[in-house]
C-alpha atoms as a PDB file:
ATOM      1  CA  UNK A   1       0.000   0.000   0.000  1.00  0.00           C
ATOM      2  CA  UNK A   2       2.511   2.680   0.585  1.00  0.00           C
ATOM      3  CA  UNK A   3       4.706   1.493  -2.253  1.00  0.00           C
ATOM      4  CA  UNK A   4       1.693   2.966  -4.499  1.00  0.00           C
ATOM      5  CA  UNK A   5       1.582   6.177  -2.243  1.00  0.00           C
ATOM      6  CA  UNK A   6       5.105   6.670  -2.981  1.00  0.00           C
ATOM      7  CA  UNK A   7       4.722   6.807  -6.606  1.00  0.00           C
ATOM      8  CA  UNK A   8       1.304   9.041  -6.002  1.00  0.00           C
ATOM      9  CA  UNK A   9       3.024  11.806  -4.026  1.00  0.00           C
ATOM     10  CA  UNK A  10       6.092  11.904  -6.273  1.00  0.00           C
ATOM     11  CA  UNK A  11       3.915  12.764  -8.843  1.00  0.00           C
ATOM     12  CA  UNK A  12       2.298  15.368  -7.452  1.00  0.00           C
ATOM     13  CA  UNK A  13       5.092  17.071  -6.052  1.00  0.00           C
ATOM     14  CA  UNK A  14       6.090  17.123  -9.754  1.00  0.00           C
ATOM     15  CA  UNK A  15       3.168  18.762 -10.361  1.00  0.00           C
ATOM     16  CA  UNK A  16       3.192  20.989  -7.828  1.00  0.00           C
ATOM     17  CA  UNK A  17       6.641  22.223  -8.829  1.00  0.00           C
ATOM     18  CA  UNK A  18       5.936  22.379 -12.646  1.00  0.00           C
ATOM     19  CA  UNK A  19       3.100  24.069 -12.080  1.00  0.00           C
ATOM     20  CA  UNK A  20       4.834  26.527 -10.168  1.00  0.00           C
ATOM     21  CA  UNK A  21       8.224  26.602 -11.704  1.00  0.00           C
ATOM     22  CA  UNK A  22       6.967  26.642 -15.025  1.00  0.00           C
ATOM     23  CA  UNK A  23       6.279  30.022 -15.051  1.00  0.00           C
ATOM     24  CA  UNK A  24      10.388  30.811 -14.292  1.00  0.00           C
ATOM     25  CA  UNK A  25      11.209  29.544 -17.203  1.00  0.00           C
ATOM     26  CA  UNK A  26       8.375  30.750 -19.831  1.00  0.00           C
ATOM     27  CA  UNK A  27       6.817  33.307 -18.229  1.00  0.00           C
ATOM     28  CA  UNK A  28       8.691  35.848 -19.239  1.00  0.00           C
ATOM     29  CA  UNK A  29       8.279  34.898 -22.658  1.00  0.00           C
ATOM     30  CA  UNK A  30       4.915  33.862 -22.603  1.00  0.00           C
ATOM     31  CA  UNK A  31       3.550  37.414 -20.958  1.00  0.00           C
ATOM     32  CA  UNK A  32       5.628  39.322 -23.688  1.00  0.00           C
ATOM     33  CA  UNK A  33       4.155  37.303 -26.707  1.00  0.00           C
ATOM     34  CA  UNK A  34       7.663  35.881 -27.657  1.00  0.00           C
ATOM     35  CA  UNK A  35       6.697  32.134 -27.221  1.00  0.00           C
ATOM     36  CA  UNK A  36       2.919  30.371 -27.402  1.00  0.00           C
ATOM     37  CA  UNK A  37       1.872  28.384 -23.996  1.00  0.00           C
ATOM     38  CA  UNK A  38       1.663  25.484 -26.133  1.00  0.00           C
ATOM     39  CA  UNK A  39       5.546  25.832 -27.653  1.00  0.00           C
ATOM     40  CA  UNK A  40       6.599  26.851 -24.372  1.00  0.00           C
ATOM     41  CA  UNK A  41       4.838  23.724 -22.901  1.00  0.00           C
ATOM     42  CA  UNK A  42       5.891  21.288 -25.347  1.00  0.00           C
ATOM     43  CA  UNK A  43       9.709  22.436 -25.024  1.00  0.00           C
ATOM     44  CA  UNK A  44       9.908  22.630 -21.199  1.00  0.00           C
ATOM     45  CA  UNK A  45       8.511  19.503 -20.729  1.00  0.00           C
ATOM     46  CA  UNK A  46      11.017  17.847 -23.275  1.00  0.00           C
ATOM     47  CA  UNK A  47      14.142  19.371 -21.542  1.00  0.00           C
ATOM     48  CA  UNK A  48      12.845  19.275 -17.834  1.00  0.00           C
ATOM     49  CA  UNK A  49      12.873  15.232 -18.310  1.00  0.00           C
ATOM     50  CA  UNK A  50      16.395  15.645 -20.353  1.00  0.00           C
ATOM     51  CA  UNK A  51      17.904  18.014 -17.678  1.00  0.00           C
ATOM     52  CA  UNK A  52      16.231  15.261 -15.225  1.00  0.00           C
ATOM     53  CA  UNK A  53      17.974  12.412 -16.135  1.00  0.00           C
ATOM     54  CA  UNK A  54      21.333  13.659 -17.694  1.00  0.00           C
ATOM     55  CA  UNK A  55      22.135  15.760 -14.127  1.00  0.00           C
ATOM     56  CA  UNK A  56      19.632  15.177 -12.056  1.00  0.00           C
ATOM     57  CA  UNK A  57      21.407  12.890  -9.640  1.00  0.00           C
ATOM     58  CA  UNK A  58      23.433  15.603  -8.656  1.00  0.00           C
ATOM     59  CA  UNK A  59      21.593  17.200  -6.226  1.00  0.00           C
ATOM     60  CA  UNK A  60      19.050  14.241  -4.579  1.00  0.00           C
ATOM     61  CA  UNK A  61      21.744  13.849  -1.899  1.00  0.00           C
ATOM     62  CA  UNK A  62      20.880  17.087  -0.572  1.00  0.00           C
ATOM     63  CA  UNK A  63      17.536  15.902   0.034  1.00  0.00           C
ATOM     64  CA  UNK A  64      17.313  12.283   0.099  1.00  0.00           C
ATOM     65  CA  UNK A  65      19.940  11.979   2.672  1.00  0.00           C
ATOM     66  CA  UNK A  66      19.299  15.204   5.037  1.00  0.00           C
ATOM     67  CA  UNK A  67      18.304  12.500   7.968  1.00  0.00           C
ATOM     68  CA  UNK A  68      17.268   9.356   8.112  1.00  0.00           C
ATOM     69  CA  UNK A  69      13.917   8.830   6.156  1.00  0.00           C
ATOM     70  CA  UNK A  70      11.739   5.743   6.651  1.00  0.00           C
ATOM     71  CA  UNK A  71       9.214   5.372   3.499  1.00  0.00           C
ATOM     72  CA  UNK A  72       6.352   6.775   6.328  1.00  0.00           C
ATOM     73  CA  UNK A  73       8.026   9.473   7.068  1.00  0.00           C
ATOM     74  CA  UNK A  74       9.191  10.417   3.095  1.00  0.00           C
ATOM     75  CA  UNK A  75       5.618  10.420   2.162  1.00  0.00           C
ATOM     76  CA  UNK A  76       4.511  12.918   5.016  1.00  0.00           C
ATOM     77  CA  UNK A  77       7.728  15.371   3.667  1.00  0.00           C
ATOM     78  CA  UNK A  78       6.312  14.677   0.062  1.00  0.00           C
ATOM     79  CA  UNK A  79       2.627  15.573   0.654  1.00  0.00           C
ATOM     80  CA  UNK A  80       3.443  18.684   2.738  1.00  0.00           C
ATOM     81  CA  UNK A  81       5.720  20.247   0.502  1.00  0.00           C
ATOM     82  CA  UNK A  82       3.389  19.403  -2.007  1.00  0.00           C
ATOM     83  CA  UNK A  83       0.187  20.984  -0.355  1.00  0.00           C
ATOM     84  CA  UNK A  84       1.974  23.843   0.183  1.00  0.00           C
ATOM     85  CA  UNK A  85       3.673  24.889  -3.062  1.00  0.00           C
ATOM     86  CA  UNK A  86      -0.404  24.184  -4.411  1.00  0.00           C
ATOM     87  CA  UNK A  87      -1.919  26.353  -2.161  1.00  0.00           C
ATOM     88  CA  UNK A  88       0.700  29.013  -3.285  1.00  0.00           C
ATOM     89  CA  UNK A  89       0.603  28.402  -6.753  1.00  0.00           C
ATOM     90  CA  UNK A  90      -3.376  28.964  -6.241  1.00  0.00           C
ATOM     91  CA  UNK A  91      -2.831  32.364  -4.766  1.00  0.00           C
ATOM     92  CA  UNK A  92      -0.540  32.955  -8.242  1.00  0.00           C
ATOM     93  CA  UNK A  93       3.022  33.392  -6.017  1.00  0.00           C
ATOM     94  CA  UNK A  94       5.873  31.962  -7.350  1.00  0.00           C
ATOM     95  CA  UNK A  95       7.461  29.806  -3.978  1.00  0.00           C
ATOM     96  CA  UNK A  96      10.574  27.763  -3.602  1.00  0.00           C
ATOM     97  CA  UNK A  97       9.698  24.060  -4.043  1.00  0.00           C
ATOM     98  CA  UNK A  98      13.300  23.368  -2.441  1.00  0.00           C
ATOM     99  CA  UNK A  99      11.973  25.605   0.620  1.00  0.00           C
ATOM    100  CA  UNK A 100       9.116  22.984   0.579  1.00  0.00           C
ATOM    101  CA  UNK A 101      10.559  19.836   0.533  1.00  0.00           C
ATOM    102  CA  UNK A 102      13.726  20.489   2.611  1.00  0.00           C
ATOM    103  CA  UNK A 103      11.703  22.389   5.264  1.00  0.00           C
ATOM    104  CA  UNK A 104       9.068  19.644   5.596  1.00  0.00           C
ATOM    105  CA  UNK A 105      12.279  17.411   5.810  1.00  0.00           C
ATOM    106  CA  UNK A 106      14.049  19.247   8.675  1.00  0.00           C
ATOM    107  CA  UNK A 107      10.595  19.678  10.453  1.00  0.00           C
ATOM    108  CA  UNK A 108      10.562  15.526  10.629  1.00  0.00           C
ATOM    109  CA  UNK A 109      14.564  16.093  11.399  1.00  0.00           C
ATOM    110  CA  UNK A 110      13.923  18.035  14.423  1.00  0.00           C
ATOM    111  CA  UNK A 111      11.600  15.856  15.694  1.00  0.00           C
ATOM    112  CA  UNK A 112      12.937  12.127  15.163  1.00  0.00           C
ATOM    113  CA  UNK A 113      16.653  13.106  16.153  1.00  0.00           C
ATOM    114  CA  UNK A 114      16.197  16.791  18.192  1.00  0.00           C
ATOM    115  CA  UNK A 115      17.789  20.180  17.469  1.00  0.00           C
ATOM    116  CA  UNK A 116      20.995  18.470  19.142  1.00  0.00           C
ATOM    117  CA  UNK A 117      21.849  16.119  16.416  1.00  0.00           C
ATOM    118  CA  UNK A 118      19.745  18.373  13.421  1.00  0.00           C
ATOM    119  CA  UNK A 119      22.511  18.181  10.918  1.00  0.00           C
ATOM    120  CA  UNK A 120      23.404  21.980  11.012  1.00  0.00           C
ATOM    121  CA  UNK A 121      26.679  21.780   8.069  1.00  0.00           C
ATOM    122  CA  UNK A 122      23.685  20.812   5.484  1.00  0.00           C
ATOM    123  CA  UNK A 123      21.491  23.442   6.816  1.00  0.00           C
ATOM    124  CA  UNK A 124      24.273  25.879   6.770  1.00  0.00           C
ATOM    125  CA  UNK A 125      25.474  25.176   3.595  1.00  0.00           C
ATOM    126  CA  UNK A 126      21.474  25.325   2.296  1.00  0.00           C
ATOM    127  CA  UNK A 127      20.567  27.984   3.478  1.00  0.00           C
ATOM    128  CA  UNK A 128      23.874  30.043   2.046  1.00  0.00           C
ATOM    129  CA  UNK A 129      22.803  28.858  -1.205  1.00  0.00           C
ATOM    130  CA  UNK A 130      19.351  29.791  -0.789  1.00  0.00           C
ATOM    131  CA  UNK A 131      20.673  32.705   0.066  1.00  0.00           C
ATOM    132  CA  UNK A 132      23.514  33.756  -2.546  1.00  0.00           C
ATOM    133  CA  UNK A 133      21.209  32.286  -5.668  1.00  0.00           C
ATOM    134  CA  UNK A 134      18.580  35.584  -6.220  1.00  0.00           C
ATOM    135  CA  UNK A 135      21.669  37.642  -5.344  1.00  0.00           C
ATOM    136  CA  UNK A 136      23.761  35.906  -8.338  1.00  0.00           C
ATOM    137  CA  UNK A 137      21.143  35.692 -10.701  1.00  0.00           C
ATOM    138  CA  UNK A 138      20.572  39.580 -10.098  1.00  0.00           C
ATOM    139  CA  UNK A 139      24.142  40.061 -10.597  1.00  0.00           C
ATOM    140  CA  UNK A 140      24.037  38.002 -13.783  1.00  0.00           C
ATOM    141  CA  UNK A 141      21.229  39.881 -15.292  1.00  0.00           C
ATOM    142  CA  UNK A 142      22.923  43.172 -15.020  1.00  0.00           C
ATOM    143  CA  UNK A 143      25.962  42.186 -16.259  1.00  0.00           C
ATOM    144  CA  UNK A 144      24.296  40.534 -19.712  1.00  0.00           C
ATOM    145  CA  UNK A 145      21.765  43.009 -19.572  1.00  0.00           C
ATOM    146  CA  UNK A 146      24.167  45.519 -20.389  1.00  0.00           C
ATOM    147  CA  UNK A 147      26.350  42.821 -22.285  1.00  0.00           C
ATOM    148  CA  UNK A 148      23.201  42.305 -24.224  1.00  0.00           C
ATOM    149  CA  UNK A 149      22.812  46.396 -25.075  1.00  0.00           C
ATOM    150  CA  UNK A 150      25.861  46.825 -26.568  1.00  0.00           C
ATOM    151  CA  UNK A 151      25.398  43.540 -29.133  1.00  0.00           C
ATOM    152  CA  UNK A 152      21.921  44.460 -30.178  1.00  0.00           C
ATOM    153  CA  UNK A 153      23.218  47.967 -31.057  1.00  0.00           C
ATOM    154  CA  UNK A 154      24.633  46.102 -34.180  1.00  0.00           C
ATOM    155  CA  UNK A 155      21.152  44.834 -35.358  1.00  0.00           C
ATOM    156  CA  UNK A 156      19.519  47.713 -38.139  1.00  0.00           C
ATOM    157  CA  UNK A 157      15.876  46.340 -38.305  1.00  0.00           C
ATOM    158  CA  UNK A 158      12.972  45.797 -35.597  1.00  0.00           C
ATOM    159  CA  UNK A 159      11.962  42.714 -37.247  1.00  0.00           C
ATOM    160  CA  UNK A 160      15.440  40.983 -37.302  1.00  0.00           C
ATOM    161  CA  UNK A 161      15.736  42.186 -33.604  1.00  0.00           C
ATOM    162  CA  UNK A 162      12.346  40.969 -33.203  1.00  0.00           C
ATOM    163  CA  UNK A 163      12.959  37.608 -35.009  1.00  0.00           C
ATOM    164  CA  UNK A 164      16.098  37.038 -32.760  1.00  0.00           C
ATOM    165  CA  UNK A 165      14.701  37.598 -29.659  1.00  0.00           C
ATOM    166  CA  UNK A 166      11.861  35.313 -30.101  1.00  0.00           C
ATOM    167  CA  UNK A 167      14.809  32.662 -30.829  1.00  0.00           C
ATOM    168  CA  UNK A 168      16.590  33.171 -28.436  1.00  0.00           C
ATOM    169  CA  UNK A 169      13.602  33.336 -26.043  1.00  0.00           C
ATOM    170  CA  UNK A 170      12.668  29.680 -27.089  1.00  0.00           C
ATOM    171  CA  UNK A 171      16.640  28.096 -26.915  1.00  0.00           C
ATOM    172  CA  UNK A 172      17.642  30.181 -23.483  1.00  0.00           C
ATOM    173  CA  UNK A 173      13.925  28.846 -22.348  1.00  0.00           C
ATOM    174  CA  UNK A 174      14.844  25.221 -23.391  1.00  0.00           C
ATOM    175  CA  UNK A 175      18.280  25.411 -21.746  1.00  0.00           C
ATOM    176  CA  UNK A 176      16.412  26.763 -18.375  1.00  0.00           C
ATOM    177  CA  UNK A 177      13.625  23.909 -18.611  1.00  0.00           C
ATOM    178  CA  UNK A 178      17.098  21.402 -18.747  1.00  0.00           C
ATOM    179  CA  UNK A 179      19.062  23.298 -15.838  1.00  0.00           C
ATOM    180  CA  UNK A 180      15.177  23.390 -13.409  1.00  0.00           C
ATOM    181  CA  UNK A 181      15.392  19.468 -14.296  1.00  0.00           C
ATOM    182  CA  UNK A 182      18.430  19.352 -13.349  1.00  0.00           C
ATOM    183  CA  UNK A 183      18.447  21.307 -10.238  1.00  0.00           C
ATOM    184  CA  UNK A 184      15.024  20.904  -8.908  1.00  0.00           C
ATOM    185  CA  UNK A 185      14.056  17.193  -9.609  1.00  0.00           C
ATOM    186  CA  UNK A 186      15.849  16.158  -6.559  1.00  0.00           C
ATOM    187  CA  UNK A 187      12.483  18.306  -4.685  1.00  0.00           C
ATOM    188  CA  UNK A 188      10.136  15.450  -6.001  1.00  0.00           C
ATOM    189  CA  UNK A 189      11.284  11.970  -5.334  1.00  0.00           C
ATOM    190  CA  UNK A 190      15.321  12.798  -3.498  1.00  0.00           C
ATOM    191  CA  UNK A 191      12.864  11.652  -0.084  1.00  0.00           C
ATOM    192  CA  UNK A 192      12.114   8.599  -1.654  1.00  0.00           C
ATOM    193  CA  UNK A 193      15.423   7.703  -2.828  1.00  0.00           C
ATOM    194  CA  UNK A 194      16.919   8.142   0.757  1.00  0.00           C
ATOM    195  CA  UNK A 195      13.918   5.632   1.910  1.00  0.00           C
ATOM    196  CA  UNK A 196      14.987   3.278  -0.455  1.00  0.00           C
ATOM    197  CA  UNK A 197      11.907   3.594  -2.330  1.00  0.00           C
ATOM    198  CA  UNK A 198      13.175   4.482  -5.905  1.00  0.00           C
ATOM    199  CA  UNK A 199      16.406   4.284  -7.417  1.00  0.00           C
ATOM    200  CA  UNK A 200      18.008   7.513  -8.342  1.00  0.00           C
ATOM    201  CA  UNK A 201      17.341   7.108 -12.292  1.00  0.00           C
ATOM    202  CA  UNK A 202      13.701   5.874 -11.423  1.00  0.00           C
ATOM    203  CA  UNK A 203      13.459   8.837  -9.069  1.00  0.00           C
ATOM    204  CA  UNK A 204      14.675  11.376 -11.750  1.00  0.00           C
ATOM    205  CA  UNK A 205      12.537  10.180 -14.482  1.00  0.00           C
ATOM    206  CA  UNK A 206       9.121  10.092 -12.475  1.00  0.00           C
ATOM    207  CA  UNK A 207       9.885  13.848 -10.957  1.00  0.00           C
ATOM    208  CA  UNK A 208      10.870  14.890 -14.732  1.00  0.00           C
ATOM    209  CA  UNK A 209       7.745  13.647 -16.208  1.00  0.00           C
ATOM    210  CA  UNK A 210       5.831  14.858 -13.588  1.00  0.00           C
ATOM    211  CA  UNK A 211       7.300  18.540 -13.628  1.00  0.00           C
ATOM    212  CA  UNK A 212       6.752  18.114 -17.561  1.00  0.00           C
ATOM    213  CA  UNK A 213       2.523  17.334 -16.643  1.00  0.00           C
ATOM    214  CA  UNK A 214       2.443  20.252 -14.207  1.00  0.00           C
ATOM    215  CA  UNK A 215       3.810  22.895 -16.484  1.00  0.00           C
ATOM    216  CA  UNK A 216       0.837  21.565 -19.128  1.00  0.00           C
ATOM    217  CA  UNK A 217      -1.896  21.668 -16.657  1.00  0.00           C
ATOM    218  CA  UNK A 218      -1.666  24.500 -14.160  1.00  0.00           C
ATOM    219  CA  UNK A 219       1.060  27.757 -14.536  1.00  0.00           C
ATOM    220  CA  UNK A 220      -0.412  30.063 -16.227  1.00  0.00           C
ATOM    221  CA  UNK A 221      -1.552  32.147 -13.448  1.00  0.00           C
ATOM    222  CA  UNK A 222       2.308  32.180 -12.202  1.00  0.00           C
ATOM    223  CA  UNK A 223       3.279  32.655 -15.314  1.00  0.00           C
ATOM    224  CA  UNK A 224       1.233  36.224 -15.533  1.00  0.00           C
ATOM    225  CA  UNK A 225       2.888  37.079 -12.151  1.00  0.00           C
ATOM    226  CA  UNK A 226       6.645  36.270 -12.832  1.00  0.00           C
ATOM    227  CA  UNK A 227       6.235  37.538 -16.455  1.00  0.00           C
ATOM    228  CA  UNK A 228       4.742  40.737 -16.135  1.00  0.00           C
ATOM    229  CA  UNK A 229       3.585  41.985 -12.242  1.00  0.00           C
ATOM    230  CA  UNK A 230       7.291  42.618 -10.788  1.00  0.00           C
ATOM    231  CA  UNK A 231       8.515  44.494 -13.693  1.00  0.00           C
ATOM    232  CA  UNK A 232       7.091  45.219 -16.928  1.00  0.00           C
ATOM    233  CA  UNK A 233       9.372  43.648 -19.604  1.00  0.00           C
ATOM    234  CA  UNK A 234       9.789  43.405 -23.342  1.00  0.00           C
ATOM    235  CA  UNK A 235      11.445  40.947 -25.227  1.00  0.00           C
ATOM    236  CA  UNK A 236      14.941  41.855 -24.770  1.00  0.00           C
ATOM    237  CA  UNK A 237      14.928  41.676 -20.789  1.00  0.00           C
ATOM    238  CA  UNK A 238      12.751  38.453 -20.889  1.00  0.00           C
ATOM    239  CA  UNK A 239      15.789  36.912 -22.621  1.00  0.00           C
ATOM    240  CA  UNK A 240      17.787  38.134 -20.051  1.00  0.00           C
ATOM    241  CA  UNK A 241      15.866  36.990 -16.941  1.00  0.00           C
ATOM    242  CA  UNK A 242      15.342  33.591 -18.626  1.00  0.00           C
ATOM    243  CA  UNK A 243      19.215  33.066 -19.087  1.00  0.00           C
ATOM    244  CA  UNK A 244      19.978  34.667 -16.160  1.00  0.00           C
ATOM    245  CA  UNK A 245      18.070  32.375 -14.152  1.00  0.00           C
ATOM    246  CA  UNK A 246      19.412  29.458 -16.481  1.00  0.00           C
ATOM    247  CA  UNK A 247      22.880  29.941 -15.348  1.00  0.00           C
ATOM    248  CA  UNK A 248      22.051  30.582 -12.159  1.00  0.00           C
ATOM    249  CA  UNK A 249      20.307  26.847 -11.677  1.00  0.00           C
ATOM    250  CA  UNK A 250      23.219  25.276 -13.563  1.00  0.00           C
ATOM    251  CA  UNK A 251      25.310  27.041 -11.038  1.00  0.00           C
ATOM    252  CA  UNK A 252      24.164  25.288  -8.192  1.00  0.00           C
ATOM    253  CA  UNK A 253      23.492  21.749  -9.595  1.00  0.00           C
ATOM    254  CA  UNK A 254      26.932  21.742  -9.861  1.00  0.00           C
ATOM    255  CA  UNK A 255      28.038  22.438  -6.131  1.00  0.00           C
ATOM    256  CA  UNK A 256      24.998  20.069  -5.369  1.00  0.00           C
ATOM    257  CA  UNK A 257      22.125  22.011  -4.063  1.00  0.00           C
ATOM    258  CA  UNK A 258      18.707  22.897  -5.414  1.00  0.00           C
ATOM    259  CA  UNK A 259      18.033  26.315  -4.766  1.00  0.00           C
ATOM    260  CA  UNK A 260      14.945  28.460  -6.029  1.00  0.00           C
ATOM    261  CA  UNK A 261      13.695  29.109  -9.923  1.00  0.00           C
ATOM    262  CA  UNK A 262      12.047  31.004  -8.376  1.00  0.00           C
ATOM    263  CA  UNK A 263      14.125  33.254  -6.263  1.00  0.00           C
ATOM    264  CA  UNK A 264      16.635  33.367  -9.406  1.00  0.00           C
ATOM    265  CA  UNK A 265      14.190  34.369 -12.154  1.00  0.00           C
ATOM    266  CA  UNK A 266      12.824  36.975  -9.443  1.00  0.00           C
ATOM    267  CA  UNK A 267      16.231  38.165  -8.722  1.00  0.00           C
ATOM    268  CA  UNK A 268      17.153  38.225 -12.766  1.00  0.00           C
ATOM    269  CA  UNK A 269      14.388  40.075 -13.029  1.00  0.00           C
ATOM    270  CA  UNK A 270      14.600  42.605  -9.755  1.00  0.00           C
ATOM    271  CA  UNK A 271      18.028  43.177 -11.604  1.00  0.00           C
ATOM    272  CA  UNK A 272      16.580  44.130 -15.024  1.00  0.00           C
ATOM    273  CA  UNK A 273      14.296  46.661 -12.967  1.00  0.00           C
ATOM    274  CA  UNK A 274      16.897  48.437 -10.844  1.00  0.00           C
ATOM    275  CA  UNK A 275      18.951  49.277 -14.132  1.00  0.00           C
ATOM    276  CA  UNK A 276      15.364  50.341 -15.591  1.00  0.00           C
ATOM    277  CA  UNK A 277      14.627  52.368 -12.530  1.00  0.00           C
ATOM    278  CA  UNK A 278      13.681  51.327  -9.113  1.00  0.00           C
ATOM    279  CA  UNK A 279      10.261  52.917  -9.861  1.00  0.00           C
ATOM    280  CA  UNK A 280       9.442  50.199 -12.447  1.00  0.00           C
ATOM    281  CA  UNK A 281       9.879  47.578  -9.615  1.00  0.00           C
ATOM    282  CA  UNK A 282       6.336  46.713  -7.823  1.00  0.00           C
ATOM    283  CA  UNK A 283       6.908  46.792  -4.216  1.00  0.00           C
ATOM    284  CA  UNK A 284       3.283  45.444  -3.199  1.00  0.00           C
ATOM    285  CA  UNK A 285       3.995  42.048  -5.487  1.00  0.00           C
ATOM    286  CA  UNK A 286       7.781  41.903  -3.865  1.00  0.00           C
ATOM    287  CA  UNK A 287       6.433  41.646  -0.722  1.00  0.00           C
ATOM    288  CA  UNK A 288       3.706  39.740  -1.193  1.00  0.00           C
ATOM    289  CA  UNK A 289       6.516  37.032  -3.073  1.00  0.00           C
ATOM    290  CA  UNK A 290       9.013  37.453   0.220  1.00  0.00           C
ATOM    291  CA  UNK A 291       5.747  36.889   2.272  1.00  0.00           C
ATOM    292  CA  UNK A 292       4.765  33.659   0.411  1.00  0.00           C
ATOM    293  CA  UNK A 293       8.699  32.478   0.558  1.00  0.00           C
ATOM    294  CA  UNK A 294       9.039  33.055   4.579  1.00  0.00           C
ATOM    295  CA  UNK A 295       5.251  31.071   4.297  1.00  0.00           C
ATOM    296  CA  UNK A 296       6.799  28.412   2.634  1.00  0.00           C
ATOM    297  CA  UNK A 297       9.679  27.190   4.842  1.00  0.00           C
ATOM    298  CA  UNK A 298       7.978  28.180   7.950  1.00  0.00           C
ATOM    299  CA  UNK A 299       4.690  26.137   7.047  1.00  0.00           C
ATOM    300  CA  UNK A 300       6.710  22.806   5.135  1.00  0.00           C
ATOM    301  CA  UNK A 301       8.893  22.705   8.822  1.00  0.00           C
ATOM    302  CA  UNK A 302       5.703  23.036  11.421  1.00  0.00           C
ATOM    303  CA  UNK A 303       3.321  21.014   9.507  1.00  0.00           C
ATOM    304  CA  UNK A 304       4.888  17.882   9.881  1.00  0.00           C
ATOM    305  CA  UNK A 305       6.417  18.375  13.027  1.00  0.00           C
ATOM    306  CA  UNK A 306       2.874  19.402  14.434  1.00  0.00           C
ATOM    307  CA  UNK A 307       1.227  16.202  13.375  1.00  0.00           C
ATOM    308  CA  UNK A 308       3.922  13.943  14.325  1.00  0.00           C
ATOM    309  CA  UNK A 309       3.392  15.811  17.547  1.00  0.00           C
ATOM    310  CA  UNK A 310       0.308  14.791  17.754  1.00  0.00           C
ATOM    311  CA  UNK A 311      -0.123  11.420  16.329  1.00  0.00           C
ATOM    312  CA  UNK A 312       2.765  10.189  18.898  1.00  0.00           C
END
């Protein structure tokens, strides 16, 4: 019976992150008219399983092996995070699906082993990269941003800038769909590899697949806010936030962590607006997005802690 309920909540954390995440990738481009919901579906979902399975492995350590994870206690991490990244994605707020997964994973931590033996190097070492990954993927937008002016001063015609953008839109947005595979698949099924549940490849295929069916069913409404309610942007500066972000991801699957899409592509794009003017930047949606991220980890850590609490 829980073998089954293992496969079930993988696959909706992949849906709850692809529904979520989807709109870092795409949204940008989708909002500006640069790329169709349909291409942009129909390439994300093709390099999201790719990025899955090539690099994947990479960063399920993170989260498989945070603590010790019984298959019981995997699926109560799975369904939290889960539940919460959907009842963010609802209100249209782009949240960190590594927040969710990790937190509901040190909220089982602290209570099976105790803040005394909580691994605190892991956290440390998260929470640093949580930390440094909006800051370099604003720092990464500026610098191609401006980069970016000084190339397209070379292009004569709007319609051949036009026509370039939208290509480049659709291959940066196909490299980011690889890199959130990549980085982020660990977030789905990394609990169920530590529990022995899945083998890493089986994990990494059923989290890219699901991501893939999330980002067809249910982003749009993310999509609207990532692509157009922080900072109004055109073509050019979608291309930028989009690779941006990209690099960003890569970034971090190397060293071994998965960090936030969406604290990079928020950061790209926080970036793109402080070199447009700080005035172009919309305060009420930033807070509302630092709101939902403190919501995130605080409610993925007391959720499962709480009804442990009270089950025992």
């Amino acid at each position: 019976m829980l073998i089954p309920l293992s496969f079930l909540a993988a696959i909706y954390m992949g849906w709850a992150l692809g529904s979520n995440d989807a709109a870092n990738i795409f949204g940008t481009g989708v909002v500006t008219g640069a790329v169709r919901f349909r291409t942009a579906a129909i390439l994300l979902s093709i390099f999201v399983v790719l990025g899955s399975i090539i690099e994947g492995q990479k960063t399920i350590g993170i989260v498989g092996y945070f603590t010790a994870l019984d298959i019981r206690l995997a699926l109560l991490c799975a369904f939290t995070a889960a539940m919460v990244v959907t009842g963010m994605t609802y209100f249209g707020i782009p949240v960190s699906t590594s927040q969710a997964i990790l937190g509901a994973v040190m909220g089982v931590s602290i209570y099976t082993a105790g803040f005394s033996a909580f691994p605190w190097d892991k956290f440390t070492k998260v929470i640093i990269c949580w930390l440094v990954a909006p800051l370099g993927a604003m720092a990464i937008s500026v610098a191609l941003y401006k980069l970016m002016d000084i190339s397209t001063r070379r292009i004569k015609t709007l319609p051949a800038f036009t026509l370039a953008m939208r290509i480049g839109i659709m291959v940066m947005g196909s490299y980011g769909a690889y890199t959130l595979g990549a980085n982020n698949v660990a977030n789905t099924a990394g609990v169920f590899v530590g529990a022995e549940v899945f083998t890493p490849f089986m994990g990494t295929l059923i989290g890219g697949l699901a991501i893939a069916f999330g980002a067809c069913t249910y982003s749009k409404k993310v999509m609207e806010t990532v692509g157009g309610k922080i900072v109004p942007l055109d073509i050019s500066t979608a291309f930028v936030a989009v690779l941006a972000e990209a690099i960003t991801l890569h970034i971090f699957t190397q060293v071994g962590v998965p960090v936030s899409a969406s604290q990079a592509i928020v950061g790209a794009v926080i970036g793109i607006g402080l070199l447009k003017g700080v005035r172009t930047i919309s305060n009420k949606k930033i807070i509302q997005i630092l709101i939902g991220w403190v919501l995130t980890l605080s409610l993925a850590m007391a959720i499962p802690y709480l009804f442990l609490l009270l089950v025992s």
